[in-house]
Protein backbone atom coordinates (compact mmCIF):
# COMPACT_ATOMS: atom_id res chain seq x y z
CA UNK A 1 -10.10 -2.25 -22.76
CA UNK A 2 -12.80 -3.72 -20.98
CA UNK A 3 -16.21 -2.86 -22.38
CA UNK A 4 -18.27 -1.65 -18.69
CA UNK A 5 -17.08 2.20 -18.66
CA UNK A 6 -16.14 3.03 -14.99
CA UNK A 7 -19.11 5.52 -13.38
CA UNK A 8 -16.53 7.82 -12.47
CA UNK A 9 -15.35 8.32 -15.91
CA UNK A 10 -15.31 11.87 -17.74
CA UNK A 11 -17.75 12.40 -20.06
CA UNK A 12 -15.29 11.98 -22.98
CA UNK A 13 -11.33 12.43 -24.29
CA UNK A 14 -10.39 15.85 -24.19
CA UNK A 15 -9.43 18.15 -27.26
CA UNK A 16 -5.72 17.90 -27.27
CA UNK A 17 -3.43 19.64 -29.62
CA UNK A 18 -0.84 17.89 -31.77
CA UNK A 19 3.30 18.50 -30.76
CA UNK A 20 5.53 19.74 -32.98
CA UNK A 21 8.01 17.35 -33.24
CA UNK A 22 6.23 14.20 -32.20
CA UNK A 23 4.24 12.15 -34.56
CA UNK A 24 2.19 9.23 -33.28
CA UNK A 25 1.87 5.62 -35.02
CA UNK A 26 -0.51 2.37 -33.48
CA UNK A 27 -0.52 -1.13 -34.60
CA UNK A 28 -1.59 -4.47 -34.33
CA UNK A 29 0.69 -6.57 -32.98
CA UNK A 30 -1.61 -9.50 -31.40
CA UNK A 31 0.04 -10.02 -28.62
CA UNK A 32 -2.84 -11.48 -26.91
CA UNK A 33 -5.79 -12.84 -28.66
CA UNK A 34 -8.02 -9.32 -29.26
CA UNK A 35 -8.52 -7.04 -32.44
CA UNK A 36 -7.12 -3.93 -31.50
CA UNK A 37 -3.97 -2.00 -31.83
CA UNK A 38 -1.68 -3.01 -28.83
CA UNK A 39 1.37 -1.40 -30.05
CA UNK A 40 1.94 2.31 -30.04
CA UNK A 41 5.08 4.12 -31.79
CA UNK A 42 6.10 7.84 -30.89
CA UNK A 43 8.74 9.36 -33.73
CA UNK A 44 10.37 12.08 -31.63
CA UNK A 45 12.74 15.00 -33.41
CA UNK A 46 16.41 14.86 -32.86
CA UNK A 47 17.20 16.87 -29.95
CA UNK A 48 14.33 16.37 -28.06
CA UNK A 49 15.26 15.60 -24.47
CA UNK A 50 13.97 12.96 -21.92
CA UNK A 51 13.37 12.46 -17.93
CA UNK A 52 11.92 9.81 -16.43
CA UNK A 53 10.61 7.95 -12.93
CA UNK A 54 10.23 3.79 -13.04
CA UNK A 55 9.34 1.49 -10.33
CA UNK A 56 10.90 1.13 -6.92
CA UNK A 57 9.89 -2.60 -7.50
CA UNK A 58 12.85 -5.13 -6.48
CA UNK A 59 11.25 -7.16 -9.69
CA UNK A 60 11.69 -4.85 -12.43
CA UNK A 61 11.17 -5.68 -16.06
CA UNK A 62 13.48 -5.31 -18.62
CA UNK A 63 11.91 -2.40 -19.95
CA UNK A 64 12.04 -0.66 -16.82
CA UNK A 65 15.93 -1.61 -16.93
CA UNK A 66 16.61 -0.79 -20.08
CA UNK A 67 14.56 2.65 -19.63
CA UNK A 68 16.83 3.59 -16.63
CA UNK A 69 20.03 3.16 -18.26
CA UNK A 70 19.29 5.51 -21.28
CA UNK A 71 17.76 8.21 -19.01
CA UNK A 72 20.98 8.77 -17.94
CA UNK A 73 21.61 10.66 -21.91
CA UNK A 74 18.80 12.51 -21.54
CA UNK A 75 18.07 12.46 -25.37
CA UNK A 76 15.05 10.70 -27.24
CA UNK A 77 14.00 9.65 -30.72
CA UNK A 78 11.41 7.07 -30.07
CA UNK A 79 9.19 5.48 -27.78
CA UNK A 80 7.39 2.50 -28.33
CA UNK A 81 5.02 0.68 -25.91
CA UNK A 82 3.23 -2.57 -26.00
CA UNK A 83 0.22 -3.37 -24.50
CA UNK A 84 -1.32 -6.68 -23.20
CA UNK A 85 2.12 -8.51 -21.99
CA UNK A 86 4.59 -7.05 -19.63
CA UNK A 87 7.49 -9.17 -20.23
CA UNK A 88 8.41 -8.81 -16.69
CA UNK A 89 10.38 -11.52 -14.82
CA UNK A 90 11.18 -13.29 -18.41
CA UNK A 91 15.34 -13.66 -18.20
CA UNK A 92 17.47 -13.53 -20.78
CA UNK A 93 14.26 -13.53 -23.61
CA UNK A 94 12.47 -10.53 -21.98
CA UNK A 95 15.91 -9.11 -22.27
CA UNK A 96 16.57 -9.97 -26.22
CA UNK A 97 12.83 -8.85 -27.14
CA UNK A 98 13.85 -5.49 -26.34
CA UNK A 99 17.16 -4.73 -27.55
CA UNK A 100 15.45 -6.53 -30.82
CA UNK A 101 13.03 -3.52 -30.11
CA UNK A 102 15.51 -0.85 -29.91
CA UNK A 103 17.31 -2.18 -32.79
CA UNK A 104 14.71 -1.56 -35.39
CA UNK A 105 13.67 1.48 -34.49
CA UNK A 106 17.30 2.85 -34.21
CA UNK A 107 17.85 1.05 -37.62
CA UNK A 108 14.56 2.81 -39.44
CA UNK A 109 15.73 6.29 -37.82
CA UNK A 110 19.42 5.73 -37.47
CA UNK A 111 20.09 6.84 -33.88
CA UNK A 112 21.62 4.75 -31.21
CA UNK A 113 19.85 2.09 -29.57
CA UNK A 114 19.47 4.06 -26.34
CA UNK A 115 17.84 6.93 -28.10
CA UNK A 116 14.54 4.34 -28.30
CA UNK A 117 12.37 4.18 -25.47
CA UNK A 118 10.37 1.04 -24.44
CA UNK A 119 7.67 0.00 -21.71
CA UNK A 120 5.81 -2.89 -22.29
CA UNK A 121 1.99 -3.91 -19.46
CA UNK A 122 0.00 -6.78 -19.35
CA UNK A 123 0.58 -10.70 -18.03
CA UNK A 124 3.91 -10.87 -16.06
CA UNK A 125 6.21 -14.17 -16.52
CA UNK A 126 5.47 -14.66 -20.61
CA UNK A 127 8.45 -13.34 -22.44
CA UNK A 128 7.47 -10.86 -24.87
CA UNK A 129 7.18 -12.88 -28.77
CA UNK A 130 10.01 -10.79 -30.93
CA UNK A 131 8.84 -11.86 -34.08
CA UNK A 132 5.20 -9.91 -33.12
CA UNK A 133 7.35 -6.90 -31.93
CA UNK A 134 9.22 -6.69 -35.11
CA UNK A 135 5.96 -7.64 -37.15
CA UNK A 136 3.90 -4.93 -34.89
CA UNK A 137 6.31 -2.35 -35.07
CA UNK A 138 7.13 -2.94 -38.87
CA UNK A 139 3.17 -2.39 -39.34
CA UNK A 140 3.77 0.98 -37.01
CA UNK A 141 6.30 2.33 -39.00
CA UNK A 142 4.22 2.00 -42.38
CA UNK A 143 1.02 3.18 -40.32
CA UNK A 144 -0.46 6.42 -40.85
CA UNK A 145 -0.39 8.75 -38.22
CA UNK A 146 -2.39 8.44 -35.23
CA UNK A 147 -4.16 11.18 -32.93
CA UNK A 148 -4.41 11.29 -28.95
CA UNK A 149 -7.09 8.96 -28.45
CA UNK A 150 -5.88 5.66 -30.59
CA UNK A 151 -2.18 6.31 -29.18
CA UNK A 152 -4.14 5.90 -25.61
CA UNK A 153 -6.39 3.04 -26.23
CA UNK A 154 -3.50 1.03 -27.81
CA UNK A 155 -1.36 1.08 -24.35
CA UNK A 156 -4.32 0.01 -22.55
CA UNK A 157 -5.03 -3.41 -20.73
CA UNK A 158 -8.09 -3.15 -18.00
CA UNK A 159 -8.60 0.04 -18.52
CA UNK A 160 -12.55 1.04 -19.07
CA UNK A 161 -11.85 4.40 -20.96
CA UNK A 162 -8.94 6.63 -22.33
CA UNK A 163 -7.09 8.91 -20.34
CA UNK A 164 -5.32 12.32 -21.74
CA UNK A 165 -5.00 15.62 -19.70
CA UNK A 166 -3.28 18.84 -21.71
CA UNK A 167 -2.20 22.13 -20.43
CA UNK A 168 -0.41 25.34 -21.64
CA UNK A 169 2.00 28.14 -20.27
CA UNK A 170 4.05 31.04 -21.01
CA UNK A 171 7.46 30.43 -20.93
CA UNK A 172 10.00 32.98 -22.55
CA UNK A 173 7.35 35.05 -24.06
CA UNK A 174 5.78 31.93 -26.10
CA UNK A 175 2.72 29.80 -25.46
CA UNK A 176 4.45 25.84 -24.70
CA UNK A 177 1.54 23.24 -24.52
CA UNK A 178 2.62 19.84 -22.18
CA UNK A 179 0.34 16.98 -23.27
CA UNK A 180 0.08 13.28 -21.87
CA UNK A 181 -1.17 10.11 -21.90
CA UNK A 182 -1.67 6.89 -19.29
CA UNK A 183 -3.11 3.44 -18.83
CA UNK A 184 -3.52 1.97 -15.23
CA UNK A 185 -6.67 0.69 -13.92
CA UNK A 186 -5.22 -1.91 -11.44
CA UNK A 187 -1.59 -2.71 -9.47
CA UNK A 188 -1.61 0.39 -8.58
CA UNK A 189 0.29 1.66 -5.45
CA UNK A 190 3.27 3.21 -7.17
CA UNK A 191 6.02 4.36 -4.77
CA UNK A 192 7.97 6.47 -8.01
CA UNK A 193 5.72 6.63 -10.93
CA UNK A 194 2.70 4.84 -11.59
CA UNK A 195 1.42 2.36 -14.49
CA UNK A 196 2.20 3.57 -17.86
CA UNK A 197 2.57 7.77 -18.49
CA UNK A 198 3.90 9.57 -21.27
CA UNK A 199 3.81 13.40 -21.30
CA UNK A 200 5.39 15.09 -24.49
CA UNK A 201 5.64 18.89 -24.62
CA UNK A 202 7.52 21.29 -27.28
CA UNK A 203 8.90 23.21 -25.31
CA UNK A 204 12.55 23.70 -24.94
CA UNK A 205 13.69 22.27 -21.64
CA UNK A 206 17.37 21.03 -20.24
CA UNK A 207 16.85 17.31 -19.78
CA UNK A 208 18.47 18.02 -16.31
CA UNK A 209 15.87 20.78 -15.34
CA UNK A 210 13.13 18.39 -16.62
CA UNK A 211 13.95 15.45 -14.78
CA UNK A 212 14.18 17.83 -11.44
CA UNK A 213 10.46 19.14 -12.77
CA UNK A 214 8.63 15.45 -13.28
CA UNK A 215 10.27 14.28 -10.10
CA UNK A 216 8.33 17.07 -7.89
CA UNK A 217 5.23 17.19 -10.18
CA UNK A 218 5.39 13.00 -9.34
CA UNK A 219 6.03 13.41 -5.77
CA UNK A 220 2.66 15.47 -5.59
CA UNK A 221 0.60 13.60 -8.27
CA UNK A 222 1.60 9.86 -9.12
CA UNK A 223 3.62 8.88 -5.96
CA UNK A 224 -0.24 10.31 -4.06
CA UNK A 225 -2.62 7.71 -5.51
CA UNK A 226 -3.37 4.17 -4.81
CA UNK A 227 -5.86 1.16 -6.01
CA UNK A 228 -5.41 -1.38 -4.43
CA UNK A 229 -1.54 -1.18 -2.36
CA UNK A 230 0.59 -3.21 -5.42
CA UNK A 231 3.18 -1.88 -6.92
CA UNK A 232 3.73 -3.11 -10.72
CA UNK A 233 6.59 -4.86 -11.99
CA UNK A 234 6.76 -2.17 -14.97
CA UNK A 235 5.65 1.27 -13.64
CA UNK A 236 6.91 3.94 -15.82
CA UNK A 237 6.80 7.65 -16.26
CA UNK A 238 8.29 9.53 -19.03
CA UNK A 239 8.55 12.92 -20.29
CA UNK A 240 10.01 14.22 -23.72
CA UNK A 241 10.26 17.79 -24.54
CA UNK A 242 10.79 18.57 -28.35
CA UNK A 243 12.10 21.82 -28.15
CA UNK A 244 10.05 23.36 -30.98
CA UNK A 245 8.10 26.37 -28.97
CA UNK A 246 11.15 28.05 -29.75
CA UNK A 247 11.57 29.29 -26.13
CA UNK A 248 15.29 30.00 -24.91
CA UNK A 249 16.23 26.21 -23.53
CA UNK A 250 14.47 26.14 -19.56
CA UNK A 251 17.53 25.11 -17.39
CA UNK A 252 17.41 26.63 -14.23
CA UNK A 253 14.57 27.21 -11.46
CA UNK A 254 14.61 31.04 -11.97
CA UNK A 255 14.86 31.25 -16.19
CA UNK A 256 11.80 32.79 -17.06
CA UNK A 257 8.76 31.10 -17.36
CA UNK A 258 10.20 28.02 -15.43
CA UNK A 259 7.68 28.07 -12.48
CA UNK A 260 4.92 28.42 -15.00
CA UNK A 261 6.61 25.19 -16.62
CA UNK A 262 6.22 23.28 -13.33
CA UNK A 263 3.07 24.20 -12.33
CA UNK A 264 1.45 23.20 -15.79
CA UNK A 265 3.10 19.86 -16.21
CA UNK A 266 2.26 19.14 -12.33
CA UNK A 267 -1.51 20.04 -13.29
CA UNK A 268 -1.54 17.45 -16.26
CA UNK A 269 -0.06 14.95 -13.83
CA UNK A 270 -2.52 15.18 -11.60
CA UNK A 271 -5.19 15.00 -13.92
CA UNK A 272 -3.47 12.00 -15.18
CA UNK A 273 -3.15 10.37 -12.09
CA UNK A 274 -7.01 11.18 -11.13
CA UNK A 275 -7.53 9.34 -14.09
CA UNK A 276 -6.19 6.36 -12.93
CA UNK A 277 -8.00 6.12 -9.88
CA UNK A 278 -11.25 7.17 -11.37
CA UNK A 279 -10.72 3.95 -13.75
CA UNK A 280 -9.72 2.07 -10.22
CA UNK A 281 -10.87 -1.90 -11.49
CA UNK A 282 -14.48 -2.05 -10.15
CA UNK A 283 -14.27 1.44 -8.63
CA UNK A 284 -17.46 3.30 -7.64
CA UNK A 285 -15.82 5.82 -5.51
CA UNK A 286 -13.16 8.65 -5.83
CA UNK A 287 -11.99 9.55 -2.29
CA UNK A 288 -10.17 11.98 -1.01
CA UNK A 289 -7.91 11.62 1.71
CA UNK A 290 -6.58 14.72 3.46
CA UNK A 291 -4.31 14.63 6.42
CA UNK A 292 -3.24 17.46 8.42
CA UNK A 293 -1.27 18.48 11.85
CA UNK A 294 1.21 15.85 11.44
CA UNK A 295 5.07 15.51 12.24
CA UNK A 296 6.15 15.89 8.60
CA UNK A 297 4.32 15.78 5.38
CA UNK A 298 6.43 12.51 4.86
CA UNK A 299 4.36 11.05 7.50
CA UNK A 300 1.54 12.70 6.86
CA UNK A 301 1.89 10.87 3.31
CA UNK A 302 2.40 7.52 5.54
CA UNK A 303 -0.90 8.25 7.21
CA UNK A 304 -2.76 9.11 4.10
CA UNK A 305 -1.40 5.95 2.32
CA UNK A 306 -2.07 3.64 5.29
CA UNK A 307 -6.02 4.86 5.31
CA UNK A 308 -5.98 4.85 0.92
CA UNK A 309 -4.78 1.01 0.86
CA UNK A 310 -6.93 -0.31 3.86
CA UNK A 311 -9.34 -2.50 2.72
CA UNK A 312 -11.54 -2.08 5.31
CA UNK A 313 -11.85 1.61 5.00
CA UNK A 314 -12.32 1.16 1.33
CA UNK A 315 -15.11 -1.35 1.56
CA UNK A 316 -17.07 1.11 3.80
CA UNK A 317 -17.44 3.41 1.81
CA UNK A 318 -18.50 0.78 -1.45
CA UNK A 319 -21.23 0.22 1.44
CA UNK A 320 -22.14 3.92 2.15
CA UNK A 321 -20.80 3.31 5.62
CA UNK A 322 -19.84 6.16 7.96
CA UNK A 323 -17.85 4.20 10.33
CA UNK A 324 -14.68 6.15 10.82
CA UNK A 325 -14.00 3.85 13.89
CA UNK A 326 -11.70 1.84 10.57
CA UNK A 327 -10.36 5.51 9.47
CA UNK A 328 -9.16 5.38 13.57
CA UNK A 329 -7.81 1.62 12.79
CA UNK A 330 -5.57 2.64 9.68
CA UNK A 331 -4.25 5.85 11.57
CA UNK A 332 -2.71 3.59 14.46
CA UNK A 333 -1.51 0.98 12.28
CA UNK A 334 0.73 3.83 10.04
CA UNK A 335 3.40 3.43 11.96
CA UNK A 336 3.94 6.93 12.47
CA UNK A 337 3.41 9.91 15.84
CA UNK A 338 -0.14 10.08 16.65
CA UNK A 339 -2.16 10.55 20.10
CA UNK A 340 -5.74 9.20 20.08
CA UNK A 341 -7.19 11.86 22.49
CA UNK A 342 -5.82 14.91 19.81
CA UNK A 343 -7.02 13.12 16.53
CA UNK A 344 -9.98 14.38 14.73
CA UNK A 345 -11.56 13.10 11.48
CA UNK A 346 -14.30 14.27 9.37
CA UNK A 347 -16.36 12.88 6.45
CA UNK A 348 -17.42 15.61 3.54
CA UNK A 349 -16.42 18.78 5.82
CA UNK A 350 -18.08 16.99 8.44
CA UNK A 351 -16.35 16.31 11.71
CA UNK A 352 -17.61 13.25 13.33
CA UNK A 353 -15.25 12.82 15.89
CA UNK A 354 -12.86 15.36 18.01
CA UNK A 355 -9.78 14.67 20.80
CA UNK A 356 -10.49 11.32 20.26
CA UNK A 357 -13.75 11.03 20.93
CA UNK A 358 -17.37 11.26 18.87
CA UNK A 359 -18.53 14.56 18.54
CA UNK A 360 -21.11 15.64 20.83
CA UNK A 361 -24.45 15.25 19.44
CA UNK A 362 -23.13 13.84 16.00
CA UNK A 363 -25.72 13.31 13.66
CA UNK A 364 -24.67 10.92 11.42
CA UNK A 365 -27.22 12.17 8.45
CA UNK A 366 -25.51 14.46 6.80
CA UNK A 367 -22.66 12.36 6.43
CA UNK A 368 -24.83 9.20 5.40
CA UNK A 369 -25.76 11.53 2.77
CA UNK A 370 -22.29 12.87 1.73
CA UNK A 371 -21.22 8.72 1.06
CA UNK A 372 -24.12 8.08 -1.41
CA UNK A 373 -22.22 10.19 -3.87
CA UNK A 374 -19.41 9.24 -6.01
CA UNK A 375 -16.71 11.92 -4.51
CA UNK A 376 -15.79 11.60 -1.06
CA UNK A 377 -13.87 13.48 1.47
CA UNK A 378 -12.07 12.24 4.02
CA UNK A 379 -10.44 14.82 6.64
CA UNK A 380 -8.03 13.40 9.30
CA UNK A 381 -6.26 15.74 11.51
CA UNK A 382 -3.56 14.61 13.98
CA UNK A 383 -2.98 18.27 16.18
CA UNK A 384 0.65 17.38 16.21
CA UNK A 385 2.57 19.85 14.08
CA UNK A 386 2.21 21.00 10.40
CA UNK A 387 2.51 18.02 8.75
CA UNK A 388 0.01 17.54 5.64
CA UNK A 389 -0.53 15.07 3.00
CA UNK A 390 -3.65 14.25 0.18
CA UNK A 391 -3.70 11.34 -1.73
CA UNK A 392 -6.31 10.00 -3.69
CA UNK A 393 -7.92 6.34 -4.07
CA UNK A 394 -11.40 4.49 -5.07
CA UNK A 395 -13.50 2.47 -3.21
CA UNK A 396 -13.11 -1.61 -3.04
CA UNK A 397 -16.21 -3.37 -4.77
CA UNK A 398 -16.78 -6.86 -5.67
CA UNK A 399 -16.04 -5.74 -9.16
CA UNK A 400 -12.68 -5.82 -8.23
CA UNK A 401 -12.40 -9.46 -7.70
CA UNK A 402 -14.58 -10.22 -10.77
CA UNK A 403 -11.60 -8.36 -13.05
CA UNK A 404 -8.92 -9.72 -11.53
CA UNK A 405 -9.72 -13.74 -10.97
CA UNK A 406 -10.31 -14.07 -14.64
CA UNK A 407 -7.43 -11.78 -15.55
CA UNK A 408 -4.78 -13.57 -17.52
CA UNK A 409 -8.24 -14.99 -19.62
C-alpha cells in the first residue's frame, strides 16, 4: 500500500468478528519487489455456498474466467487472491498459473478444482510466475492464521489504508453476522462489481437466493461508484456463506429473516464501496451525486454516472469551485431525456440554479463554503418523472497523475 493515508480515510479498521467456518491465511509470495504479504488464502467449510459478480470488461483475465465458470456450482472451499500482478491479457500462461492455482489447493483439501476460487490485481500483460504461486501459497498453507486486517492489506496494490465493513441480522431466530473485505483505489468505474470484494457470512443461505441478494445489494452499492470512468480487466465480487449460524437454509424472498439478510449485506456493500472511493488515488473529496425527476432510475443512473466520471466537474470541486455551469455540461452530454428550462441543481442543499436558469439573488457563499469540506453534495433534479439515482465519486487532484505515471515502478 502506498504510505500517504488518503484524508478521507476512517480513523481506523473496524472490530470485526471471526466466521465460523472460514479461516484466513497471508503470505509472501514476492510477486513484485516489496516485503509484504501479497498472497491471501481463505479455507472455507464444505458446504459453504458461493455467488458472485465479475467484470463486464470485453478483456477479462483468466481469473475472472475461471471465477465465472465455477459460480455456476455454487459451492466453495477456497479462495485465494494475489496481489500486485493481475495476470490479465497473459494467454495461454495466465491461463496455466491458475489451474496450477486451483490444483494445489484442491490437492491440500481434496475438493475439485472448481471448488477453489481465484482473483489475482496489479500490472496487466505480465503472466502471473507459477513457481511464486505455488511457493506463496505453499507458505499460506503452513501460515498461521490471519485476522481481518492482514487478510486486507495483503490484496492491496494502491490502496492508502484497509478497508472492512461488518454487519449483523436476525434471520430464523439466530443472530448471522456478514463480514467483508476490498482493495480498489484506482480503475475504478465498474459496470458489475468493482475491484477486488470478498464478503463471507455464516449464515445458511441457498447459493441461488444469494446470488439474487449480491446482485441487488451490487446494483445499489458497487455498480453506483466511480474514480476515475475505467473499468478493470479483473473486477470481482464474491460472496461465501458458511452455513454455520445454524439458521434453516435462506432460499426464498419471503423465508424468514430473508429481507433482514438483504438489507445487512447491502449495508456492508455500501460501506465497502464508500471505501473505495474514499481511498479514490489522490482523492480529497467524497461527493455525492443525487439525481432526481428523471425518466427511469436507469437513466437517472446514466445522469449520475455521466456528472461522477466528468473530469471537469471533478476538478472543480479539487478547486473549491461552485461552477455548476460543468454539472449543466455533463447532464446534456448523458445521452438521456432532459429539458434545460426544467433542470435544477443544487450544491450542499443549496439550489443555485432553477428552470434552467440561476437562482434569483444566488449568493454563492454558502456554497463556497459547503466545497471547502471534504463531503460534498451534489443535487440535480430533471422535473421529468420519478426517476432517481445516487452514486458516489472523489474529486480529481494532481495526485492522481503522480500515482499513476509511475505506476508499474
Amino acid at each position: 500500500m502506498h504510505a500517504v493515508r488518503s484524508p478521507l480515510a476512517p480513523a481506523g479498521f473496524p472490530e470485526m468478528p471471526p466466521i465460523a467456518g472460514l479461516e484466513l491465511r497471508v503470505a509472501r509470495a514476492r510477486y513484485k519487489d516489496w516485503d509484504r504479504a501479497d498472497l491471501t488464502l481463505a479455507l472455507l467449510d464444505e458446504g459453504t455456498a458461493v455467488a458472485g459478480v465479475t467484470t463486464r470488461s470485453r478483456c477479462p483475465s483468466p481469473e475472472v474466467e475461471w471465477c465465472r465458470k465455477a459460480l455456476v456450482l455454487g459451492k466453495a472451499r477456497a479462495l485465494v487472491v494475489n496481489a500486485g500482478n493481475a495476470n490479465a491479457f497473459t494467454g495461454n500462461r495466465g491461463r496455466a498459473a491458475v489451474e496450477a492455482i486451483a490444483a494445489r489447493i484442491a490437492g491440500h483439501l481434496a475438493c475439485q478444482p472448481s471448488d477453489v476460487f481465484v482473483a489475482s490485481t496489479g500490472v496487466i500483460g505480465v503472466p502471473l510466475p507459477i513457481d511464486r504461486a505455488e511457493a506463496g501459497l505453499d507458505a499460506a498453507i503452513a501460515a498461521p492464521a490471519a485476522g481481518w486486517e492482514e487478510a486486507a492489506a495483503a490484496i492491496a496494490t494502491t490502496d492508502t489504508f484497509t478497508k472492512g465493513a461488518t454487519a449483523t441480522a436476525i434471520v430464523d431466530g439466530r443472530t448471522i453476522t456478514i463480514t467483508g473485505i476490498i482493495k480498489g483505489s484506482g480503475m475504478i468505474a465498474p459496470d458489475m462489481a468493482t475491484m477486488l470484494g470478498f464478503v463471507f457470512t455464516d449464515a445458511a443461505v441457498d447459493p441461488a437466493f444469494l446470488q439474487a441478494a449480491l446482485d441487488d445489494a451490487n446494483a445499489q452499492t458497487f455498480s453506483c461508484i466511480t474514480v476515475d470512468g475505467d473499468t478493470s480487466t479483473s473486477d470481482t465480487v464474491l460472496a461465501f456463506a458458511t452455513g454455520k449460524a445454524g439458521n434453516r437454509t435462506l432460499a426464498e424472498t419471503d423465508d424468514p429473516g430473508a429481507d433482514a439478510f438483504r438489507a445487512a449485506l447491502a449495508d456492508v456493500c455500501r460501506e465497502l464501496a464508500h471505501l473505495v472511493v474514499r481511498d479514490g488515488e489522490g482523492a480529497s473529496k467524497f461527493i455525492r451525486i443525487d439525481v432526481t425527476g428523471a425518466e427511469s432510475d436507469t437513466s437517472a443512473r446514466r445522469i449520475a454516472m455521466s456528472i461522477a466520471n466528468s473530469p471537469l466537474v471533478k476538478t472543480a470541486i479539487a478547486g473549491e469551485d461552485a461552477n455548476w455551469g460543468r454539472v449543466v455540461m455533463a447532464v446534456g452530454k448523458a445521452g438521456e431525456p432532459a429539458e434545460r428550462d426544467r433542470l435544477s441543481i443544487s450544491f450542499g442543499g443549496i439550489e443555485v440554479a432553477r428552470e434552467g436558469l440561476v437562482v434569483e439573488g444566488y449568493d454563492e457563499a454558502p456554497v463556497a463554503a459547503h466545497l471547502k469540506g471534504s463531503e460534498i453534495d451534489i443535487g440535480v433534479d430533471l422535473g421529468l418523472d420519478e426517476g432517481r439515482a445516487t452514486v458516489w465519486t472523489c474529486d480529481l487532484t494532481h495526485g492522481y497523475i503522480e500515482i499513476n505515471a509511475d505506476y508499474r515502478s
